[in-house]
Protein backbone atom coordinates (compact mmCIF):
# COMPACT_ATOMS: atom_id res chain seq x y z
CA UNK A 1 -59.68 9.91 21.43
CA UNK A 2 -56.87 9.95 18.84
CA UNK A 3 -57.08 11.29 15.39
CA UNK A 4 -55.25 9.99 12.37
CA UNK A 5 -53.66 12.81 10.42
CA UNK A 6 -51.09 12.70 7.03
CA UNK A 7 -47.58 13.36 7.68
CA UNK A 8 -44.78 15.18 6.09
CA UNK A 9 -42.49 12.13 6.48
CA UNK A 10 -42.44 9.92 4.09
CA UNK A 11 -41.40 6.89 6.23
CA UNK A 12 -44.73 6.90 8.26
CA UNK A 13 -48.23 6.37 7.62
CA UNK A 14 -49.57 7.99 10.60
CA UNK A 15 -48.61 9.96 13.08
CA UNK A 16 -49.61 10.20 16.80
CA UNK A 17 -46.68 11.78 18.55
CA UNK A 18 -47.34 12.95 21.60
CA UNK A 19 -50.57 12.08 21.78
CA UNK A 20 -52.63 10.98 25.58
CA UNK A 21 -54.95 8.13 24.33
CA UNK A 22 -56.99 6.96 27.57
CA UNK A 23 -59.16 4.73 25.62
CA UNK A 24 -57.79 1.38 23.89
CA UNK A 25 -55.70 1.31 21.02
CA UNK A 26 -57.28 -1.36 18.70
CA UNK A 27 -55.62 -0.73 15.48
CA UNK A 28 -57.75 -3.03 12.34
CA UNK A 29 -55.53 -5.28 11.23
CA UNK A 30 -56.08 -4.36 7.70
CA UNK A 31 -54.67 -1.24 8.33
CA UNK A 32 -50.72 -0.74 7.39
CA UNK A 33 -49.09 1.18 10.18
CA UNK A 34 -45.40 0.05 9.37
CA UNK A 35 -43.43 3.19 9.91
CA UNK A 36 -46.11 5.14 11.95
CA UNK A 37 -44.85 7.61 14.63
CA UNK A 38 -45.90 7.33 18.32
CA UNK A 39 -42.67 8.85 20.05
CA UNK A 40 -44.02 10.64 23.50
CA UNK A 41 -47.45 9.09 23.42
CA UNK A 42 -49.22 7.40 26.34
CA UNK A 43 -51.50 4.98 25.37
CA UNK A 44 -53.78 3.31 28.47
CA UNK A 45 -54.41 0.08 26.12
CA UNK A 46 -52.59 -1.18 23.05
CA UNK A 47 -54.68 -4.48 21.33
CA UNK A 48 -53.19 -5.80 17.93
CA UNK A 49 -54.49 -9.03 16.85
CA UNK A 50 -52.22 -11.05 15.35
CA UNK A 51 -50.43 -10.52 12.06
CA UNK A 52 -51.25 -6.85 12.82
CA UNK A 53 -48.11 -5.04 10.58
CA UNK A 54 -45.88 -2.65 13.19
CA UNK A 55 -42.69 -3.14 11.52
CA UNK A 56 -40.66 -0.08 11.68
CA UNK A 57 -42.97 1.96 14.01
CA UNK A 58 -41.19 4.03 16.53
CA UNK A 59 -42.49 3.92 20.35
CA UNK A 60 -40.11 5.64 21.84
CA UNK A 61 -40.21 7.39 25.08
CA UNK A 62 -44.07 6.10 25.46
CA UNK A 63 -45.83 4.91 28.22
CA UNK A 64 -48.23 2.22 27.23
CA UNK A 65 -49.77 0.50 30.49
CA UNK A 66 -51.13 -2.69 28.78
CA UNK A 67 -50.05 -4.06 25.40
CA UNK A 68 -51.67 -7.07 23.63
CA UNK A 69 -49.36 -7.70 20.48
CA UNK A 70 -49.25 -11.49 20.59
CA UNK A 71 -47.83 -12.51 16.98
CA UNK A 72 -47.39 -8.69 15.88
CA UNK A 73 -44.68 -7.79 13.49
CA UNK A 74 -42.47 -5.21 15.51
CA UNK A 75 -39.45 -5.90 13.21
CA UNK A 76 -36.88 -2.82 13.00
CA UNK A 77 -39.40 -0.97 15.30
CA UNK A 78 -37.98 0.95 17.59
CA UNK A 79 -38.69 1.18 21.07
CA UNK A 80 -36.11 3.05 22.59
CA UNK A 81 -37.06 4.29 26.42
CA UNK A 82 -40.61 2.78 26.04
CA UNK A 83 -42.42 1.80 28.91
CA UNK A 84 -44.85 -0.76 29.09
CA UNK A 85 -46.24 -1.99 32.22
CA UNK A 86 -48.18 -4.96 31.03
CA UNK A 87 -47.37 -6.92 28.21
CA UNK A 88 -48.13 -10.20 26.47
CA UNK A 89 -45.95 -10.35 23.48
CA UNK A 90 -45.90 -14.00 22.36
CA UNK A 91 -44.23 -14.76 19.01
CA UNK A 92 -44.40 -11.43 18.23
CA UNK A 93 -41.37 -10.61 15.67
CA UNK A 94 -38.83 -7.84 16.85
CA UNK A 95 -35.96 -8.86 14.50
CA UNK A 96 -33.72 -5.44 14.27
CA UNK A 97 -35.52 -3.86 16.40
CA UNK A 98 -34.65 -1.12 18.92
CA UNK A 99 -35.31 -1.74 22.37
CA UNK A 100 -32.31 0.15 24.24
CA UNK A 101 -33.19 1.30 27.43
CA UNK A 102 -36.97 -0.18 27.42
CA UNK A 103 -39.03 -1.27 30.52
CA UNK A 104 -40.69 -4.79 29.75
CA UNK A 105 -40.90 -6.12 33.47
CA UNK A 106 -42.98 -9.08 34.53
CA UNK A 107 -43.70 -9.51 30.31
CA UNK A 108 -44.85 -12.77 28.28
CA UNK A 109 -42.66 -12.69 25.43
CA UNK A 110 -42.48 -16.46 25.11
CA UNK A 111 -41.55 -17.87 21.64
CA UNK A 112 -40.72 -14.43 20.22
CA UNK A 113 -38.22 -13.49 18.09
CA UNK A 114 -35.69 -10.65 19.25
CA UNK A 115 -32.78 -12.12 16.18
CA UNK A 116 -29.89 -9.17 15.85
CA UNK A 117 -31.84 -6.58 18.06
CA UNK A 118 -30.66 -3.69 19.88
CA UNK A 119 -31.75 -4.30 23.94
CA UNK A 120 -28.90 -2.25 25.48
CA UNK A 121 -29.55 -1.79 29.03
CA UNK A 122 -33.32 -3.40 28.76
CA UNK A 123 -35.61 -4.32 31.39
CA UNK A 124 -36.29 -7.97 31.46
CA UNK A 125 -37.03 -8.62 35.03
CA UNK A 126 -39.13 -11.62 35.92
CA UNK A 127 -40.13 -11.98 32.25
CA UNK A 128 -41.36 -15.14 30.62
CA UNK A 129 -38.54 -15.67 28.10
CA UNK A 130 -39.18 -19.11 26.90
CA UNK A 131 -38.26 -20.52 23.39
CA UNK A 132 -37.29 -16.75 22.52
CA UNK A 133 -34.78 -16.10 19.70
CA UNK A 134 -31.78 -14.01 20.86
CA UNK A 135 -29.57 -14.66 18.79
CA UNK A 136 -26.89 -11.80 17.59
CA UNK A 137 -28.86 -9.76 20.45
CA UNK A 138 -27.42 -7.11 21.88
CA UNK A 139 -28.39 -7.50 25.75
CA UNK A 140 -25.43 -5.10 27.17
CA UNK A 141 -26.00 -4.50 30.72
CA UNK A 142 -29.75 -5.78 30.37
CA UNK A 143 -31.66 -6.32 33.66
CA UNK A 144 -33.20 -10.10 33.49
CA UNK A 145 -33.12 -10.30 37.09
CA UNK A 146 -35.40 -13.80 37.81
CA UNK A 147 -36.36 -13.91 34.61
CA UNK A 148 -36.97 -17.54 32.51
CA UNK A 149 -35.17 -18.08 29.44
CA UNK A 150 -35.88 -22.09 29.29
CA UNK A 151 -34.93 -23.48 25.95
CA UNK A 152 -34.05 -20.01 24.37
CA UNK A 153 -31.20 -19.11 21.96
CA UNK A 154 -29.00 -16.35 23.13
CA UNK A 155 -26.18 -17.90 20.66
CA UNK A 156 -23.51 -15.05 19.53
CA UNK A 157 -25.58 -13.19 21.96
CA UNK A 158 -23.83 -9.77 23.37
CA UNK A 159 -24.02 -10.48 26.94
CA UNK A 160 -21.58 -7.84 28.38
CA UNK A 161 -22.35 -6.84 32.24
CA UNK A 162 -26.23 -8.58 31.83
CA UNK A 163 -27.88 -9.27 34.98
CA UNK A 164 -28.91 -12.90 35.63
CA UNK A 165 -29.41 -12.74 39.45
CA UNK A 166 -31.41 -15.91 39.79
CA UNK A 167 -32.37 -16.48 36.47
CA UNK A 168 -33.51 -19.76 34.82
CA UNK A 169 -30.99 -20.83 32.10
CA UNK A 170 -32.14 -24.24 31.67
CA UNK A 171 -31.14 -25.66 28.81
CA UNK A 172 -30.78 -22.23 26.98
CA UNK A 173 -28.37 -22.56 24.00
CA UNK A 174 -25.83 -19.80 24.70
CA UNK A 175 -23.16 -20.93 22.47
CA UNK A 176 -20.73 -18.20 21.49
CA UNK A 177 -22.03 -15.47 23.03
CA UNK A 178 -19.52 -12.91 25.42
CA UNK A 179 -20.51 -13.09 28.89
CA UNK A 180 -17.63 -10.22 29.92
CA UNK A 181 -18.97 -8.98 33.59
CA UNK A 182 -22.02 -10.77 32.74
CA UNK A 183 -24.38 -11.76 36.40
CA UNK A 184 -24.93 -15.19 36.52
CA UNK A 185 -24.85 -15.92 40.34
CA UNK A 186 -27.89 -18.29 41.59
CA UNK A 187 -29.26 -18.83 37.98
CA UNK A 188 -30.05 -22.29 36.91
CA UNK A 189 -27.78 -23.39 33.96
CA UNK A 190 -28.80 -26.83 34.00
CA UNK A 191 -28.39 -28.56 30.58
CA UNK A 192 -27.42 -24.74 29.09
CA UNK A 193 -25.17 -24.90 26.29
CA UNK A 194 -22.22 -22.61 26.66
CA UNK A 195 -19.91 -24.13 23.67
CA UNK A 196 -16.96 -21.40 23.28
CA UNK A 197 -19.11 -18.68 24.98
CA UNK A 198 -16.67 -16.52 27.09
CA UNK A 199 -16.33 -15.82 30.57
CA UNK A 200 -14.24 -13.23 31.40
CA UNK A 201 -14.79 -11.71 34.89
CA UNK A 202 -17.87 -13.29 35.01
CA UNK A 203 -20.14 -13.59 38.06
CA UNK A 204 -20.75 -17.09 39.19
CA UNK A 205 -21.42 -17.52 42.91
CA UNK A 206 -24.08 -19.73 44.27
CA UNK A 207 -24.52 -21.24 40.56
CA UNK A 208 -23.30 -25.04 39.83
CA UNK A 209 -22.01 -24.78 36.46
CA UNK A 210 -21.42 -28.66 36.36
CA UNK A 211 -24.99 -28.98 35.36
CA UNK A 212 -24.18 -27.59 32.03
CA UNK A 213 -22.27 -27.79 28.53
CA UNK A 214 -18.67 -26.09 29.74
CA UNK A 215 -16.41 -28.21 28.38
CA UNK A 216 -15.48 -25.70 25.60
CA UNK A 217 -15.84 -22.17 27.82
CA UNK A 218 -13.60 -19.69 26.64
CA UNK A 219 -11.97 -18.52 30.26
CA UNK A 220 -10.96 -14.80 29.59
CA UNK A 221 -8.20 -13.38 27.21
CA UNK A 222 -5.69 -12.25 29.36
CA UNK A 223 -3.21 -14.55 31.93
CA UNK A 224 -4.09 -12.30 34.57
CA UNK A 225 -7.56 -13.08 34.55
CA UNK A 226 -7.67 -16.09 32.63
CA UNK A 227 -9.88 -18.15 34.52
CA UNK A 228 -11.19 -15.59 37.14
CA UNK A 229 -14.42 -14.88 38.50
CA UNK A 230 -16.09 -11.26 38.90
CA UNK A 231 -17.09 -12.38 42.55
CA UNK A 232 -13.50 -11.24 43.15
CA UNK A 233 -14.13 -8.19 42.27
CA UNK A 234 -16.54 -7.66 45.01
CA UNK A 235 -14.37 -9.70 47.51
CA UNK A 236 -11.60 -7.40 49.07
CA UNK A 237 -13.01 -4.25 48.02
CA UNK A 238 -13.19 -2.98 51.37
CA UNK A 239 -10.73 -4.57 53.57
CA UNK A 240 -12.07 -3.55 56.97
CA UNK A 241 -15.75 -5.32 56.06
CA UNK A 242 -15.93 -8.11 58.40
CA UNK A 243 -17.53 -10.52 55.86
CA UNK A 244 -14.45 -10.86 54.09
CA UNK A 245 -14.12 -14.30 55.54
CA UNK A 246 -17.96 -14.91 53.80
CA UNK A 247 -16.99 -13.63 50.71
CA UNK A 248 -14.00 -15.65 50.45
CA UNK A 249 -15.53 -18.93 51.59
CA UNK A 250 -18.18 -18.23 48.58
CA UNK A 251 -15.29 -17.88 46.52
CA UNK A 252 -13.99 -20.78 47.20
CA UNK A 253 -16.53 -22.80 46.72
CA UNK A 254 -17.13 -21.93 43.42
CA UNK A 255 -14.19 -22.53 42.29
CA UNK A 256 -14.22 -25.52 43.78
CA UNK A 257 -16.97 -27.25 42.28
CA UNK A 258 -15.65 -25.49 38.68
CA UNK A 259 -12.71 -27.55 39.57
CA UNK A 260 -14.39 -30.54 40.43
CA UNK A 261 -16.61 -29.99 36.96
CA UNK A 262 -13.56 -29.98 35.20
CA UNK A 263 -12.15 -32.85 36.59
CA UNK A 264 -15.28 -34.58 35.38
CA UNK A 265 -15.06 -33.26 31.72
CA UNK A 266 -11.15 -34.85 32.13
CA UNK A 267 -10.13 -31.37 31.26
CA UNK A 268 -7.26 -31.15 34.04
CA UNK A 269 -5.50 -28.01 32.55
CA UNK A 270 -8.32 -26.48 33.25
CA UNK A 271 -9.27 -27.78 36.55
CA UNK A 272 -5.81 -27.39 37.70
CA UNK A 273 -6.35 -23.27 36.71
CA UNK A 274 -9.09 -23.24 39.07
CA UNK A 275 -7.49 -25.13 41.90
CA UNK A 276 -4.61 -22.32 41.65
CA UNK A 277 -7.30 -19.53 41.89
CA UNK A 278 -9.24 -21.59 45.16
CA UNK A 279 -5.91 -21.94 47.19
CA UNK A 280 -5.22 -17.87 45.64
CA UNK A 281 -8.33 -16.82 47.18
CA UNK A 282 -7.53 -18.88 50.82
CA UNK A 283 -4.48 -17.07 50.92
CA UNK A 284 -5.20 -13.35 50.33
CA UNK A 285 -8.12 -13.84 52.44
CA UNK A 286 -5.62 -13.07 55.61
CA UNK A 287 -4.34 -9.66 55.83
CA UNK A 288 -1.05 -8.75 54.31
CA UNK A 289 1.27 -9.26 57.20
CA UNK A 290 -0.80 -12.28 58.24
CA UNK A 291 1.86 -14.99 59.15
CA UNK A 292 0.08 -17.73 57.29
CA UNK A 293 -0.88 -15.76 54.05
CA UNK A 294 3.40 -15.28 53.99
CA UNK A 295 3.66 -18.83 54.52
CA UNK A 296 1.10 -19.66 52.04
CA UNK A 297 2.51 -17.87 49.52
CA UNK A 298 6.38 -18.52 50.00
CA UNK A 299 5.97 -21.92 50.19
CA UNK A 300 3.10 -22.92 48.38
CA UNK A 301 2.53 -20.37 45.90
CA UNK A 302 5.82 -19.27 44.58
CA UNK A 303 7.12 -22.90 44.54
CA UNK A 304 4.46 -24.42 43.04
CA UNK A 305 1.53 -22.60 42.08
CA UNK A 306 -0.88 -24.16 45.02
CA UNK A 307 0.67 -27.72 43.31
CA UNK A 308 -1.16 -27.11 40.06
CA UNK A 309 1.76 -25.03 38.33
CA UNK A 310 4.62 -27.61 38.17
CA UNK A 311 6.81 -25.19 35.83
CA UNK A 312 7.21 -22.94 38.85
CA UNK A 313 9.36 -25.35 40.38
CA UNK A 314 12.30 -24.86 37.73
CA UNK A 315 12.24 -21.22 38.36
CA UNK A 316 12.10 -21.72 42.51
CA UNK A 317 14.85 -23.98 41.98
CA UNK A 318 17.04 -21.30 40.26
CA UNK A 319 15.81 -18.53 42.31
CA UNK A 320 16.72 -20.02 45.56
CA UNK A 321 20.51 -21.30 44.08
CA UNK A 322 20.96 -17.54 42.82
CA UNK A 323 19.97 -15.91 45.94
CA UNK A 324 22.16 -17.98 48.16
CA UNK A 325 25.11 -17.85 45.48
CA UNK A 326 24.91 -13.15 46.46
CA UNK A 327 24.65 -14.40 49.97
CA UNK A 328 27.82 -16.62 49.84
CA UNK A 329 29.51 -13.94 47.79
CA UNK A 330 28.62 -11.13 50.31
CA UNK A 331 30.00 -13.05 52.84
CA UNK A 332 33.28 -14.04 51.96
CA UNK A 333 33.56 -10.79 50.04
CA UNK A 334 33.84 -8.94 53.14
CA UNK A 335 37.23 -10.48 54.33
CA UNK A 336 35.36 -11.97 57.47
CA UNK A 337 35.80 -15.08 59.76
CA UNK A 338 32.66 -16.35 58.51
CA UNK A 339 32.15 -17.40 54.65
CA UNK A 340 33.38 -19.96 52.13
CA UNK A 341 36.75 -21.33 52.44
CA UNK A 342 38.44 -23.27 49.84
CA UNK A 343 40.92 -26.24 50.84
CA UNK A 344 43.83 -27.20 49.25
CA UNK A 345 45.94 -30.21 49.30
CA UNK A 346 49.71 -29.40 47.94
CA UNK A 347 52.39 -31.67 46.72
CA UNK A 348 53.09 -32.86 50.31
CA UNK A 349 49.65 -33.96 50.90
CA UNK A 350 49.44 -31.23 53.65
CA UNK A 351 45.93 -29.42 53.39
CA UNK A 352 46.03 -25.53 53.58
CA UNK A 353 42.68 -23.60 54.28
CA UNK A 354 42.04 -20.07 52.89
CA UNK A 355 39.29 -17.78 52.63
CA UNK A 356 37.93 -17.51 48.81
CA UNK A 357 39.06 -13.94 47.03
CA UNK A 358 38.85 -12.53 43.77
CA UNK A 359 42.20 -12.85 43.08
CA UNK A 360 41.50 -15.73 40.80
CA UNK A 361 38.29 -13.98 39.39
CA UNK A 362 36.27 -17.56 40.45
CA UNK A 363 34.52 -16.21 43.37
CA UNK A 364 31.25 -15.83 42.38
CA UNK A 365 31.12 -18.88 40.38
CA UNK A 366 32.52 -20.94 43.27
CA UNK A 367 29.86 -19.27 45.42
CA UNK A 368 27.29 -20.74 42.98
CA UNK A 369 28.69 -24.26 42.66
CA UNK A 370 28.83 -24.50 46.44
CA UNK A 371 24.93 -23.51 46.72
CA UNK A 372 24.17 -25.90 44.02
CA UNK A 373 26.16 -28.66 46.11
CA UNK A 374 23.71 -27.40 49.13
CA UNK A 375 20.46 -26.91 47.35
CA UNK A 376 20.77 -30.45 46.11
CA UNK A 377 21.70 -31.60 49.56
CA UNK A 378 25.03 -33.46 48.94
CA UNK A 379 26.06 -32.73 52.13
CA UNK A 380 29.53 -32.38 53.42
CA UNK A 381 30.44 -34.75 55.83
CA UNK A 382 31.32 -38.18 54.42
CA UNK A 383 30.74 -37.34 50.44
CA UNK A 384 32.80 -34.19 49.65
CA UNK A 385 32.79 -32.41 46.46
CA UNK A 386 36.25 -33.14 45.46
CA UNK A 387 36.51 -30.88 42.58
CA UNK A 388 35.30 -27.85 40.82
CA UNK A 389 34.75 -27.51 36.82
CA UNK A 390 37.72 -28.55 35.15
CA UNK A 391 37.72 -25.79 32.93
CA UNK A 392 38.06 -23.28 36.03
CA UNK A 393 39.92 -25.33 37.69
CA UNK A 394 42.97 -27.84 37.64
CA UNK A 395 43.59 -29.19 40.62
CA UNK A 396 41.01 -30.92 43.53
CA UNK A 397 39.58 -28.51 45.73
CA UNK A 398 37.31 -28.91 48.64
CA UNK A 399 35.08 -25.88 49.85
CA UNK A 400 34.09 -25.67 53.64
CA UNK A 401 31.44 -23.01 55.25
CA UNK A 402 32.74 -21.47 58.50
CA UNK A 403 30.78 -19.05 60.72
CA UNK A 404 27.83 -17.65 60.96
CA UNK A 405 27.14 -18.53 56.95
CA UNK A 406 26.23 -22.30 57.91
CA UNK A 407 22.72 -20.88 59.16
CA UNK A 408 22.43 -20.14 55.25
CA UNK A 409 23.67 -23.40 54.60
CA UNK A 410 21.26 -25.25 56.20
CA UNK A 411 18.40 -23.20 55.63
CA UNK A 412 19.28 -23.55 51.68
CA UNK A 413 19.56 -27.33 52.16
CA UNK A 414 16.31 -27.38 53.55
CA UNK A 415 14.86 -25.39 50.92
CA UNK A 416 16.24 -28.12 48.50
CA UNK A 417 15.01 -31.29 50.38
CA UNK A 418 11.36 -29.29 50.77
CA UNK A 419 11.87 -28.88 46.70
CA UNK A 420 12.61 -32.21 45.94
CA UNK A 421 9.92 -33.40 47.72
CA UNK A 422 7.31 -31.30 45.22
CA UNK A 423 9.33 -32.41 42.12
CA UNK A 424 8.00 -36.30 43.34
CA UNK A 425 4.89 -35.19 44.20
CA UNK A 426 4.84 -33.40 40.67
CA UNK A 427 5.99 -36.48 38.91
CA UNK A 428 3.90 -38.86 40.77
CA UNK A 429 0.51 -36.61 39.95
CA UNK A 430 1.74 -36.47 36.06
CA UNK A 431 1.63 -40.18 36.26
């Protein structure tokens, strides 16, 4: 048995602090123990009636095997590293309270009230969560691992690294709240409310997100990871697993249907983000030197961005014209057979071929108007550039590749006719 004794501290009532009670706790409701000490105890059976007054009692580091506290006021208790085993905690009130590091698996805390508490690192795991007040919560890297949060606010929630391995979401109100390496693969989300809630990094595999309110998600805060899923951060890891090809298949698929959702929602920025990360995944799930991965992303995500990036196209275009202009350059720089010759018509009408120099300081930008004329696939057979910039130049000039520099030609004009090919395409999607 326990025996009530006066404390020193003011804050408490009674104190039982380190106390073994094998019997059952069974506190008379009439009696105040707001502010009571029970750090260290073990307590075989805790039974409060309801409207029994706990606010502000500390349990920490206790082992209680059963509780009863249906409709008990727990508010700004603090239960820090208490275990309880058992526990049936309907609408019982733990506003402000302290909960960091507490063990409430398998626990009935339907239609309670956990507003602006501190459950750091909690236990939650296959807990009946129901109707439950969360809101302002800190749940930082809380275990709720199958646990049912039907119809519960978790609004402005802290949600940072919680576990929701196959937890039921449905529709949960968890507006606002940061889901930053938050756990959410296999849970059910159906008709769950995530208006502006963020998702950085956030798990998602195995979970269909179109069932719920995502129109508004905030995707990440950085362009790096923007709209990226924490599955990646699994995928990869190890490059000699052989279930890469699972991983990235999973991947996939989610972002797929997040796509799809999207789509639905008619928010195609957004859709279009997640196409880019789908194709992303496809491609660096080959190894490095893998020759479709280089094909993948030379032509389809440099170019293009996996055709959801149109903007890349401008800078592929100028990219491509650059490099070949230093390749034309290097080329006729080095006073070879093979490069860009200029030709000349003079006064008799007698055309003179010669090898461009620097002599007239125009080599590099004739170099670049001649792999602008290729890039854009004029060609040079029956329609000839006839002339260069006046301002460089005064008279007609023709310019002719000879050699070995042709390969760079064509390649370059195939580069251009593959380009303007994705400019339609990206025209004919905008429309």
């Amino acid at each position: 048995m326990f025996k009530f004794k006066d404390t020193t501290d003011d804050d408490s009532m009674y104190d039982f602090r380190y106390v073994e009670i094998n019997d059952t706790l069974r506190p008379n409701p009439a009696v105040d123990l707001s502010y009571s000490h029970f750090e260290g105890a073990r307590i075989r059976y805790l039974f409060c009636k309801k409207g029994t007054n706990l606010e502000g009692v500390k349990f920490t580091y206790d082992t209680i095997r059963t509780a009863i506290l249906e409709g008990v006021n727990l508010s700004n208790a603090d239960l820090e590293y208490c275990f309880i085993g058992k526990a049936d905690m309907k609408r019982a009130d733990l506003d402000s309270a302290n909960l960091e590091h507490a063990s409430l698996i398998s626990a009935n805390l339907d239609s309670a009230s956990f507003f602006d508490a501190d459950l750091e690192s909690i236990r939650l795991d296959s807990s009946s969560l129901k109707q439950v007040n969360f809101s302002n919560a800190n749940l930082r890297f809380a275990i709720c691992t199958n646990a049912g949060f039907q119809n519960s606010c978790l609004s402005g929630a802290q949600l940072i690294g919680t576990q929701f391995w196959e937890a039921d979401l449905q529709s949960a109100n968890v507006e606002g709240a940061n889901l930053l390496d938050a756990y959410l693969s296999d849970a059910n989300v159906r008709d769950a409310d995530f208006f502006e809630a963020r998702f950085d990094s956030t798990m998602l595999s195995f979970t269909n997100l179109g069932e719920a309110k995502i129109k508004y998600i905030v995707w990440g805060d950085s362009l790096h990871k923007r709209y990226y899923i924490g599955d990646e951060n699994f995928y990869g890891a190890d490059p000699a697993d052989n279930r890469r090809g699972l991983y990235a298949q999973i991947i996939e698929d989610t972002y797929h249907n997040l796509e799809g959702s999207y789509k639905i929602e008619g928010r195609l920025a957004t859709a279009d983000a997640f196409h880019y990360r789908q194709n992303d995944v496809l491609t660096k799930s080959y190894p490095v030197l893998h020759p479709l991965r280089i094909l993948r992303t030379v032509f389809l995500q440099w170019p293009y961005g996996y055709g959801s990036r149109p903007i890349y196209l401008f800078y592929w275009s100028f990219a491509v014209v650059f490099l070949f202009t230093f390749i034309f350059t290097l080329f006729t720089s080095t006073r070879s057979k093979s490069g860009i010759y200029i030709v000349t018509t003079d006064d008799n009408g007698i055309k003179n071929e010669s090898l461009l120099n620097y002599r007239n300081g125009l080599l590099f930008f004739d170099c670049f108007y001649f792999s602008l004329l290729s890039f854009s696939t004029f060609g040079y057979g029956a329609i000839q550039p006839k002339q260069w910039l006046e301002f460089f130049r005064t008279k007609p000039v023709e310019f002719k590749p000879v050699g070995s520099v042709r390969i760079f030609v064509g390649i370059e004009a195939t580069l251009g006719i593959y380009t303007f090919a994705l400019f339609v395409t990206a025209i004919l999607k905008g429309g």
